[in-house]
PDB file of N, CA and C in Angstrom:
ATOM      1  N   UNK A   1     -56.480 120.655  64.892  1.00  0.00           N
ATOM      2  CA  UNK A   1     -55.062 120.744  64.654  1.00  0.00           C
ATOM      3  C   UNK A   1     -54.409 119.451  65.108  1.00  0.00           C
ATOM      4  N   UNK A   2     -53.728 119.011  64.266  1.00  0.00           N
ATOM      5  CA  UNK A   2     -52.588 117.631  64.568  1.00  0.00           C
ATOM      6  C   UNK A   2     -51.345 118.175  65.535  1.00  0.00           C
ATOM      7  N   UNK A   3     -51.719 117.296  66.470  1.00  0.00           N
ATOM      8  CA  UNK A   3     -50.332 117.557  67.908  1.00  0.00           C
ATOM      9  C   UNK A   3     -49.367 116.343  67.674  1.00  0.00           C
ATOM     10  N   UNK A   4     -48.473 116.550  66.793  1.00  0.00           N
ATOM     11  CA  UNK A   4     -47.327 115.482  66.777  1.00  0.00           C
ATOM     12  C   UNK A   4     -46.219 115.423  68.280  1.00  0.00           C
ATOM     13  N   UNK A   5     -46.830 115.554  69.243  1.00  0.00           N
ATOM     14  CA  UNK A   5     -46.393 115.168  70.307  1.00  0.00           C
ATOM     15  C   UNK A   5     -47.070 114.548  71.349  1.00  0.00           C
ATOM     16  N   UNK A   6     -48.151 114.656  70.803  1.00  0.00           N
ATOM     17  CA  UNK A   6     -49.397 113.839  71.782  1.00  0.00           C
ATOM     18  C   UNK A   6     -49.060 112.163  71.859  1.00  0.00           C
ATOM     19  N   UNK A   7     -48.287 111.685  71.753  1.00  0.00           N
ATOM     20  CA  UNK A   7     -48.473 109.865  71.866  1.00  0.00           C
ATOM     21  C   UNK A   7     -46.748 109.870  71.991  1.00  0.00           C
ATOM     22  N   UNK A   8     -46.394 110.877  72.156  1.00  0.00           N
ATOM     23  CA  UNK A   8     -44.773 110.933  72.577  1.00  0.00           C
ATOM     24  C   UNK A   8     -44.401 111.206  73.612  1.00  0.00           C
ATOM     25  N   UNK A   9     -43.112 110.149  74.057  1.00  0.00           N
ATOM     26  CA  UNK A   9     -42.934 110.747  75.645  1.00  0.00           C
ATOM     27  C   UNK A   9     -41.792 111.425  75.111  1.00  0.00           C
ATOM     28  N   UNK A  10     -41.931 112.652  76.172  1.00  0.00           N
ATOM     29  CA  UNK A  10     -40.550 113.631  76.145  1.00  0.00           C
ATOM     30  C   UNK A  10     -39.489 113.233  76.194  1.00  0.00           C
ATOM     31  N   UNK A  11     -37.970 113.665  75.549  1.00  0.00           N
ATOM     32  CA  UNK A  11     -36.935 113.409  75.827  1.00  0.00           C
ATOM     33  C   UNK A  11     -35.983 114.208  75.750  1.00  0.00           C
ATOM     34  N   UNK A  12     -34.842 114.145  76.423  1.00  0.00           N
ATOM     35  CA  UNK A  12     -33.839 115.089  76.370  1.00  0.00           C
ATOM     36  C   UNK A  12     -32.973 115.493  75.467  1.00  0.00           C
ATOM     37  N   UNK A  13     -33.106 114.368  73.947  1.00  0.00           N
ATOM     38  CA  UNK A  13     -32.779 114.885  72.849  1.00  0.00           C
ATOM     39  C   UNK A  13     -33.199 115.549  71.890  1.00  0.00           C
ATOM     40  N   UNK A  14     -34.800 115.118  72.148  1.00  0.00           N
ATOM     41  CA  UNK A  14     -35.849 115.914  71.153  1.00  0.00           C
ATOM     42  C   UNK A  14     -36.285 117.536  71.417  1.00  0.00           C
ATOM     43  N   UNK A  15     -36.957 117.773  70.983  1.00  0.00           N
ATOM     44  CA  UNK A  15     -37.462 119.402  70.667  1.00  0.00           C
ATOM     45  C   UNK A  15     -37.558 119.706  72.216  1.00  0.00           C
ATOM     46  N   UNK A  16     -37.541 121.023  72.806  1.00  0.00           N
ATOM     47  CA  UNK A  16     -38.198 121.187  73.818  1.00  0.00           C
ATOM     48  C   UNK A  16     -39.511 121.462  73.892  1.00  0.00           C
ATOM     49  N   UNK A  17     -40.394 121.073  74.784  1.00  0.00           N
ATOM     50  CA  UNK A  17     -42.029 121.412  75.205  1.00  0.00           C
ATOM     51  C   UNK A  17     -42.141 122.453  75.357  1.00  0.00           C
ATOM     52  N   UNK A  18     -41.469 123.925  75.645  1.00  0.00           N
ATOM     53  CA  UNK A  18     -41.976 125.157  75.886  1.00  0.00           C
ATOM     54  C   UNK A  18     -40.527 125.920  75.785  1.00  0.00           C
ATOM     55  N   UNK A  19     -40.972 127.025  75.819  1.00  0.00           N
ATOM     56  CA  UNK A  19     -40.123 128.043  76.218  1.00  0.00           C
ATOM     57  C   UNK A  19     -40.767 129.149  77.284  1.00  0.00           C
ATOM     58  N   UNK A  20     -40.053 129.886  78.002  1.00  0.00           N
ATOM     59  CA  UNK A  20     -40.056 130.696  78.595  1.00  0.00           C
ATOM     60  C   UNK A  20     -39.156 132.136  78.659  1.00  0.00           C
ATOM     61  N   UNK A  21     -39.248 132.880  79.130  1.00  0.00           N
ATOM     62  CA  UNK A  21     -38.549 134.297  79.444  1.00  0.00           C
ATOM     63  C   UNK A  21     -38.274 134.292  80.969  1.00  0.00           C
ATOM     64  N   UNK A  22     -36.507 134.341  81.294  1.00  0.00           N
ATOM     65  CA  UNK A  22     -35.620 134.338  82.333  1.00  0.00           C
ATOM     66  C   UNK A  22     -35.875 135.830  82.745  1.00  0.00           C
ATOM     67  N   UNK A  23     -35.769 136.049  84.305  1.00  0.00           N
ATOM     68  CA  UNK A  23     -35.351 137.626  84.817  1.00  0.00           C
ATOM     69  C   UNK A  23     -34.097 136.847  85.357  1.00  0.00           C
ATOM     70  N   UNK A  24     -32.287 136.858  85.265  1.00  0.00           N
ATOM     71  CA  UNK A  24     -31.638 136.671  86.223  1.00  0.00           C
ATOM     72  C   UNK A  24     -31.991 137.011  87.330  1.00  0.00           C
ATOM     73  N   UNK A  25     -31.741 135.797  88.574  1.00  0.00           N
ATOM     74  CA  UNK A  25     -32.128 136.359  89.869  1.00  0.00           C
ATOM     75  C   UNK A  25     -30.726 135.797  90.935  1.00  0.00           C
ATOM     76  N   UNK A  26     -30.256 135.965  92.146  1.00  0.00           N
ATOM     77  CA  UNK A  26     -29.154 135.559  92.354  1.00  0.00           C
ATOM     78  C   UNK A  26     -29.988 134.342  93.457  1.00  0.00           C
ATOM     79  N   UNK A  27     -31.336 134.475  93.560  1.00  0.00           N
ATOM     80  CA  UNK A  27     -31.784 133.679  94.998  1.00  0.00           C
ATOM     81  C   UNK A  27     -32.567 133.071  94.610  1.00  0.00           C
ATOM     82  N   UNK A  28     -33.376 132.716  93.440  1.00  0.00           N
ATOM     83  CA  UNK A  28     -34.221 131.765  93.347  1.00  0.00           C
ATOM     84  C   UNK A  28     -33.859 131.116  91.529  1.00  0.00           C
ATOM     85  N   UNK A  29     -34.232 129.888  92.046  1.00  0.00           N
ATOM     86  CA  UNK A  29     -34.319 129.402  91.506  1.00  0.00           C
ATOM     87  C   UNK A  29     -35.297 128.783  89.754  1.00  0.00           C
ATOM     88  N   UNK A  30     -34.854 128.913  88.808  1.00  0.00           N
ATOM     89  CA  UNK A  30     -35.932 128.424  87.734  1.00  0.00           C
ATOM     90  C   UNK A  30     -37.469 127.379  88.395  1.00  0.00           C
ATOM     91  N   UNK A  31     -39.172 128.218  87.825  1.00  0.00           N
ATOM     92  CA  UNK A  31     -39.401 126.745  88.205  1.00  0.00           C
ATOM     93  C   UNK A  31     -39.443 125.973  87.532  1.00  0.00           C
ATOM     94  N   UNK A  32     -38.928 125.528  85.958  1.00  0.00           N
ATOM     95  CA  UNK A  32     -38.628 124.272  85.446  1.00  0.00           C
ATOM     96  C   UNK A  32     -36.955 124.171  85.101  1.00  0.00           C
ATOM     97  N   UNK A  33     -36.447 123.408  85.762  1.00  0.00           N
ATOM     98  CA  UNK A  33     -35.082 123.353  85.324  1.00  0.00           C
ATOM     99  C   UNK A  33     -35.170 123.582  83.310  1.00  0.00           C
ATOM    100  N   UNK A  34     -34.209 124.112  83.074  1.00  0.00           N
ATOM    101  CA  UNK A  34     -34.255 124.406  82.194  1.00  0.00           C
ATOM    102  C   UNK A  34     -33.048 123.217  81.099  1.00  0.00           C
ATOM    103  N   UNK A  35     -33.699 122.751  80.168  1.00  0.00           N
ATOM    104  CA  UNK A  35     -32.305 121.751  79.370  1.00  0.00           C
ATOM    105  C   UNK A  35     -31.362 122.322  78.712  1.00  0.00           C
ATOM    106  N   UNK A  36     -32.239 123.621  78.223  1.00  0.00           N
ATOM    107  CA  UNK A  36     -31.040 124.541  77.409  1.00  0.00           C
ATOM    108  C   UNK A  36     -31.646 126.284  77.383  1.00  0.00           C
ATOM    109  N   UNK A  37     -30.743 126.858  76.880  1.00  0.00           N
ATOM    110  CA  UNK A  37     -30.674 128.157  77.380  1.00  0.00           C
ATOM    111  C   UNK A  37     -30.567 129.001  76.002  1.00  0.00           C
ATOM    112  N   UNK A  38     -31.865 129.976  75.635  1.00  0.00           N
ATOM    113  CA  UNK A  38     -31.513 130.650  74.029  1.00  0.00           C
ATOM    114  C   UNK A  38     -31.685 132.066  74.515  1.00  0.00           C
ATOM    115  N   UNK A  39     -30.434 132.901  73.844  1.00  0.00           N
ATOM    116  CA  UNK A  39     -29.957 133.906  74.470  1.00  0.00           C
ATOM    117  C   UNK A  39     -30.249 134.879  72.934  1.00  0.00           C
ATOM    118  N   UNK A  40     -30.883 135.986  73.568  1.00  0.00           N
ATOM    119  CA  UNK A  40     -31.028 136.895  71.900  1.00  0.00           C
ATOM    120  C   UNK A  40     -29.909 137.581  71.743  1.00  0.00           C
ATOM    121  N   UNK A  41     -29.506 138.785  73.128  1.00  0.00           N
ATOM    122  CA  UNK A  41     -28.885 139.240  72.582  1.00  0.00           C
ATOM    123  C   UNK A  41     -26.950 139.047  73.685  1.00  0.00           C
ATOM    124  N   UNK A  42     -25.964 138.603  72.919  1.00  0.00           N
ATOM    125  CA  UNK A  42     -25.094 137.580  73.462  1.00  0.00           C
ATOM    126  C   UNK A  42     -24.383 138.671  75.036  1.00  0.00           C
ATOM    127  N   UNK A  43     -23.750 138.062  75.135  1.00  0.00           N
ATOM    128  CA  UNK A  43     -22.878 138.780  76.752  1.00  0.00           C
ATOM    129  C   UNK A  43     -22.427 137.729  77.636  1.00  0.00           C
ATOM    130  N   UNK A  44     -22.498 138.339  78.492  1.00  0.00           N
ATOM    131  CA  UNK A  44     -22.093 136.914  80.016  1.00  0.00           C
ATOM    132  C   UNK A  44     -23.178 136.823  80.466  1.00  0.00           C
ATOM    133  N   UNK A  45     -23.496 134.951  80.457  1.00  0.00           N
ATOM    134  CA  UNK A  45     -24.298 134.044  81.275  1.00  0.00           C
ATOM    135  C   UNK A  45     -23.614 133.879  82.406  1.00  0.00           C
ATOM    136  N   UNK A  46     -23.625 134.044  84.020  1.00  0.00           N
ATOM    137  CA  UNK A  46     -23.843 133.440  85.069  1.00  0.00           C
ATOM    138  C   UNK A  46     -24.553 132.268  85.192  1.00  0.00           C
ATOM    139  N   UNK A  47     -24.399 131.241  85.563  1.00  0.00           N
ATOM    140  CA  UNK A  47     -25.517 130.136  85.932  1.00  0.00           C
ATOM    141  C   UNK A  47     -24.922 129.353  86.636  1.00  0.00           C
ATOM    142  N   UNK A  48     -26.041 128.611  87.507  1.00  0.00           N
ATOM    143  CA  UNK A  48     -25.970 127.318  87.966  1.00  0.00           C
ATOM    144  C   UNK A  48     -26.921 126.124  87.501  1.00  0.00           C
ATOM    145  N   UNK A  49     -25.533 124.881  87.082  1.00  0.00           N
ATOM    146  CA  UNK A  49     -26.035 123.899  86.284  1.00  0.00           C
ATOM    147  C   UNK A  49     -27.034 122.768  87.600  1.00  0.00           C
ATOM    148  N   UNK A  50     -27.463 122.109  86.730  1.00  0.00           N
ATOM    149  CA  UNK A  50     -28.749 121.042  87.398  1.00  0.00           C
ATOM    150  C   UNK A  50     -27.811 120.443  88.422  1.00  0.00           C
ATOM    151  N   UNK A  51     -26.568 120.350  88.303  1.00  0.00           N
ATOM    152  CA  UNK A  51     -25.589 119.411  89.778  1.00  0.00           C
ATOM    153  C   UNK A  51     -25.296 120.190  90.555  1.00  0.00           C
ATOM    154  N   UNK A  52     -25.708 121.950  90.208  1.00  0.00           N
ATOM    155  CA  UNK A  52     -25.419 122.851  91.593  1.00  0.00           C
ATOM    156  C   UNK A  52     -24.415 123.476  91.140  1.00  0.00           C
ATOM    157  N   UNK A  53     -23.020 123.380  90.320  1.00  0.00           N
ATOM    158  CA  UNK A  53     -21.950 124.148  89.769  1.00  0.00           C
ATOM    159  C   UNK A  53     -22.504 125.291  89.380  1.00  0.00           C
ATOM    160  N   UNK A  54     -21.618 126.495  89.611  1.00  0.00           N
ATOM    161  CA  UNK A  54     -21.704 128.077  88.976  1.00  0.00           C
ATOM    162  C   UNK A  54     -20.555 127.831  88.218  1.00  0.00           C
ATOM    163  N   UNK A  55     -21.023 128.322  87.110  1.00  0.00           N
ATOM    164  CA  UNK A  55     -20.547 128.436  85.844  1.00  0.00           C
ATOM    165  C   UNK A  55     -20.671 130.471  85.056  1.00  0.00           C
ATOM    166  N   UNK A  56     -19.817 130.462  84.315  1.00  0.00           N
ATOM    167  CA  UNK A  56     -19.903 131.690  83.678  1.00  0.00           C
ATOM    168  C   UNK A  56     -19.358 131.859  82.313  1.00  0.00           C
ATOM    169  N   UNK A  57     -20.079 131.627  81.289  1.00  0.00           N
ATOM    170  CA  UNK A  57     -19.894 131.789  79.786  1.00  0.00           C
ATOM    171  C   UNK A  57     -20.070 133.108  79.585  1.00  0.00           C
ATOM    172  N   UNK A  58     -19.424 133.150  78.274  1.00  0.00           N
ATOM    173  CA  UNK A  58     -19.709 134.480  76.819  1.00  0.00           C
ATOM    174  C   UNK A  58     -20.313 133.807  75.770  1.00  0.00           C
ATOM    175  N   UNK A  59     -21.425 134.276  75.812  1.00  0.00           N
ATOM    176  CA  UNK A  59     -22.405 133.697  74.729  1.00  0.00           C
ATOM    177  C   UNK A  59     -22.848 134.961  73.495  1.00  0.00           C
ATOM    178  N   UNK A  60     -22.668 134.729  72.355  1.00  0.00           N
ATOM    179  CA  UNK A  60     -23.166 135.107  71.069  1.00  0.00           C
ATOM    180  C   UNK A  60     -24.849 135.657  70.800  1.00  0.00           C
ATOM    181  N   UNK A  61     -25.137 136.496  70.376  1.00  0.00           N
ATOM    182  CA  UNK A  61     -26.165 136.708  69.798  1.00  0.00           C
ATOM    183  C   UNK A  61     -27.145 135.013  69.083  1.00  0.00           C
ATOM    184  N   UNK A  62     -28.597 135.263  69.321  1.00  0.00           N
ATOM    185  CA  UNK A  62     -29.170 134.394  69.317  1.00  0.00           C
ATOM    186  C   UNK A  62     -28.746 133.198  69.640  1.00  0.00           C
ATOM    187  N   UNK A  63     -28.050 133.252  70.772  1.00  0.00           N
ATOM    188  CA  UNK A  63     -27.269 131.632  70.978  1.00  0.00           C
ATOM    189  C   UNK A  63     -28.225 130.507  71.789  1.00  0.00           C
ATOM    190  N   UNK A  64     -27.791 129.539  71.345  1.00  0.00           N
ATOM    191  CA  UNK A  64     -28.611 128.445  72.478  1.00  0.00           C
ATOM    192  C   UNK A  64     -27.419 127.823  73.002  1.00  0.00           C
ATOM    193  N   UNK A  65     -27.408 127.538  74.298  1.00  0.00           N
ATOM    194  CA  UNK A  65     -26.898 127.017  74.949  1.00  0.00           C
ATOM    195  C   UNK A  65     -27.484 125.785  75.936  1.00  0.00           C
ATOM    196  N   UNK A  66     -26.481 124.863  75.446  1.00  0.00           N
ATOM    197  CA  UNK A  66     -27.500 123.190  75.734  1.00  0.00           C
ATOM    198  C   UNK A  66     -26.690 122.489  76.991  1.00  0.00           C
ATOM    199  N   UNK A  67     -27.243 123.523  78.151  1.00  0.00           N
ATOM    200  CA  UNK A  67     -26.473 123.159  79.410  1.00  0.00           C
ATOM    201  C   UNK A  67     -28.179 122.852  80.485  1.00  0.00           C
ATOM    202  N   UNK A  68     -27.975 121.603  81.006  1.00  0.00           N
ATOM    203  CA  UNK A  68     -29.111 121.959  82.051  1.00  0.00           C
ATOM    204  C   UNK A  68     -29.176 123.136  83.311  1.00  0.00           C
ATOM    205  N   UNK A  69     -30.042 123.575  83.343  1.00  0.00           N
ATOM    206  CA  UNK A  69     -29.944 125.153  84.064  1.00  0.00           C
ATOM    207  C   UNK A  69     -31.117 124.755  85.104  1.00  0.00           C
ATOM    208  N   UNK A  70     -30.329 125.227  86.167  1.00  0.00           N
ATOM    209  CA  UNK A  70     -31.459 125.573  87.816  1.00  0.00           C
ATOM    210  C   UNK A  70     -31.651 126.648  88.072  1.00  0.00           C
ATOM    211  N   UNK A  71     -30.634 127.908  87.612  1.00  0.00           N
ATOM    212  CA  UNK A  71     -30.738 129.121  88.239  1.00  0.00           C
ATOM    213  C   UNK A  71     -29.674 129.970  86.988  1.00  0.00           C
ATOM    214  N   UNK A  72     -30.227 131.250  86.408  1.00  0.00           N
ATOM    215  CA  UNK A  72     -29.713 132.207  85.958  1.00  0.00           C
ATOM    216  C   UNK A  72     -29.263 133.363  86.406  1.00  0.00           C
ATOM    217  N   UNK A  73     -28.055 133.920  87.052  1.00  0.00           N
ATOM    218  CA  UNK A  73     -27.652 134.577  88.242  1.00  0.00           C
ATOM    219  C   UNK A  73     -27.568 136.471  87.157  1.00  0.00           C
ATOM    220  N   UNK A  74     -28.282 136.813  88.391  1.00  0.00           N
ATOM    221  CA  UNK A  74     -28.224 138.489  88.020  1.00  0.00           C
ATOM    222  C   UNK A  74     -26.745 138.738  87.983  1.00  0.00           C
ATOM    223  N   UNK A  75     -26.013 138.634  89.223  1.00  0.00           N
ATOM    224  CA  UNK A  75     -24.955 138.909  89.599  1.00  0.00           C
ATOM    225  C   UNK A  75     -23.737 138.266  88.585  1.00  0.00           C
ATOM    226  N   UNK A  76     -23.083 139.036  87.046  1.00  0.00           N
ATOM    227  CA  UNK A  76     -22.449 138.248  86.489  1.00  0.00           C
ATOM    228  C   UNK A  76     -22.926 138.571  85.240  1.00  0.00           C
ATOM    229  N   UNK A  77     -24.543 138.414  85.029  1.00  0.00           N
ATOM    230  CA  UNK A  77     -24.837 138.300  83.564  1.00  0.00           C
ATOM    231  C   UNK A  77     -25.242 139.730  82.989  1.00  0.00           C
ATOM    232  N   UNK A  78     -24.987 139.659  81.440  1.00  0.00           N
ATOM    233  CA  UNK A  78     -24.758 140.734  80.828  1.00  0.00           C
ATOM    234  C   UNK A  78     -25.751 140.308  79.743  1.00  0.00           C
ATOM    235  N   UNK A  79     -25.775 139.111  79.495  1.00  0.00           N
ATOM    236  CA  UNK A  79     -26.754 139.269  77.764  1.00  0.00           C
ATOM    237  C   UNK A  79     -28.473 139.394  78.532  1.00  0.00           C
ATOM    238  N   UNK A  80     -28.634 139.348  77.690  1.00  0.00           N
ATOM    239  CA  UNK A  80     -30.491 139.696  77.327  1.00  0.00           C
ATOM    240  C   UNK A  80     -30.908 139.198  76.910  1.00  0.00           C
ATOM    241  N   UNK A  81     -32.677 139.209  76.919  1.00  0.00           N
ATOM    242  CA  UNK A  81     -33.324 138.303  75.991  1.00  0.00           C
ATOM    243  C   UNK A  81     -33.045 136.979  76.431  1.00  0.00           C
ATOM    244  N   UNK A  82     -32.617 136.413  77.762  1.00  0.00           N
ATOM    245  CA  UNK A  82     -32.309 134.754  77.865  1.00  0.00           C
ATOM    246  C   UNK A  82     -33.896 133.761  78.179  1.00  0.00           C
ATOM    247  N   UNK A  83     -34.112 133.104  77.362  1.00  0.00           N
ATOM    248  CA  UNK A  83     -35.194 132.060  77.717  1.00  0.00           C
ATOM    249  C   UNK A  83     -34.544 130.580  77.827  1.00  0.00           C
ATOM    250  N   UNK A  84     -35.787 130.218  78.692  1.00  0.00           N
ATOM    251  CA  UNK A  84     -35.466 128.792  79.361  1.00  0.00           C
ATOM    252  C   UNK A  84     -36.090 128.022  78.217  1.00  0.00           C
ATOM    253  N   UNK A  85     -35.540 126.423  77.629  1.00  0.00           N
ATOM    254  CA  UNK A  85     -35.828 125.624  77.057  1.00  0.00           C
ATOM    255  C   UNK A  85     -36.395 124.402  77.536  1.00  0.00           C
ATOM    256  N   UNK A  86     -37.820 123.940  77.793  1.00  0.00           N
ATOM    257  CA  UNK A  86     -38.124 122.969  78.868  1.00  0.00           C
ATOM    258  C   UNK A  86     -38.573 121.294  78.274  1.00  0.00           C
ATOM    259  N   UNK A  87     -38.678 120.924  79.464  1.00  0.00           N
ATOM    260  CA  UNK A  87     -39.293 119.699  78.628  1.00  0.00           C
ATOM    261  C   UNK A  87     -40.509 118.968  79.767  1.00  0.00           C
ATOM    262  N   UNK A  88     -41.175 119.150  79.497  1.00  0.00           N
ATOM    263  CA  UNK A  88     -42.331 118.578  80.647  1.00  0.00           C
ATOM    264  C   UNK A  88     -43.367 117.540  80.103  1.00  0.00           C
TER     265      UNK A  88
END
């Protein structure tokens, strides 16, 4: 199989390297900061961004949200389905 990312260095504009599946937690932290945030089903995001700010959006069904993320807070959030967008 051809890996069209193999001789590429990552960047913060291009595709992300992985995804993952979020549990909001109010005490720990993501372990890959996350660049952006895809939400299935929409509600209130809680978060804290990569500079440490808590923040709190209303996000849409299947939404992505292209905020750098350290932490997805239980306390606050309502949507579902949130995965982390990474880049490693």
């Amino acid at each position: 199989m051809t890996n069209p990312f193999q001789n590429r260095a990552m960047t913060l504009n291009g595709p992300a390297s992985d995804l993952a599946p979020i549990t909001p937690n109010d005490g720990a932290d993501l372990p890959t900061i996350a660049v952006a945030l895809y939400i299935e089903t929409g509600g209130d995001i809680a978060l804290v961004t990569v500079r440490g700010q808590s923040r709190s959006v209303k996000v849409a069904d299947f939404a992505i949200l292209p905020v750098g993320t350290r932490r997805v807070l239980a306390t606050g959030t309502t949507a579902i389905g949130i995965h982390a967008l990474t880049v490693s």
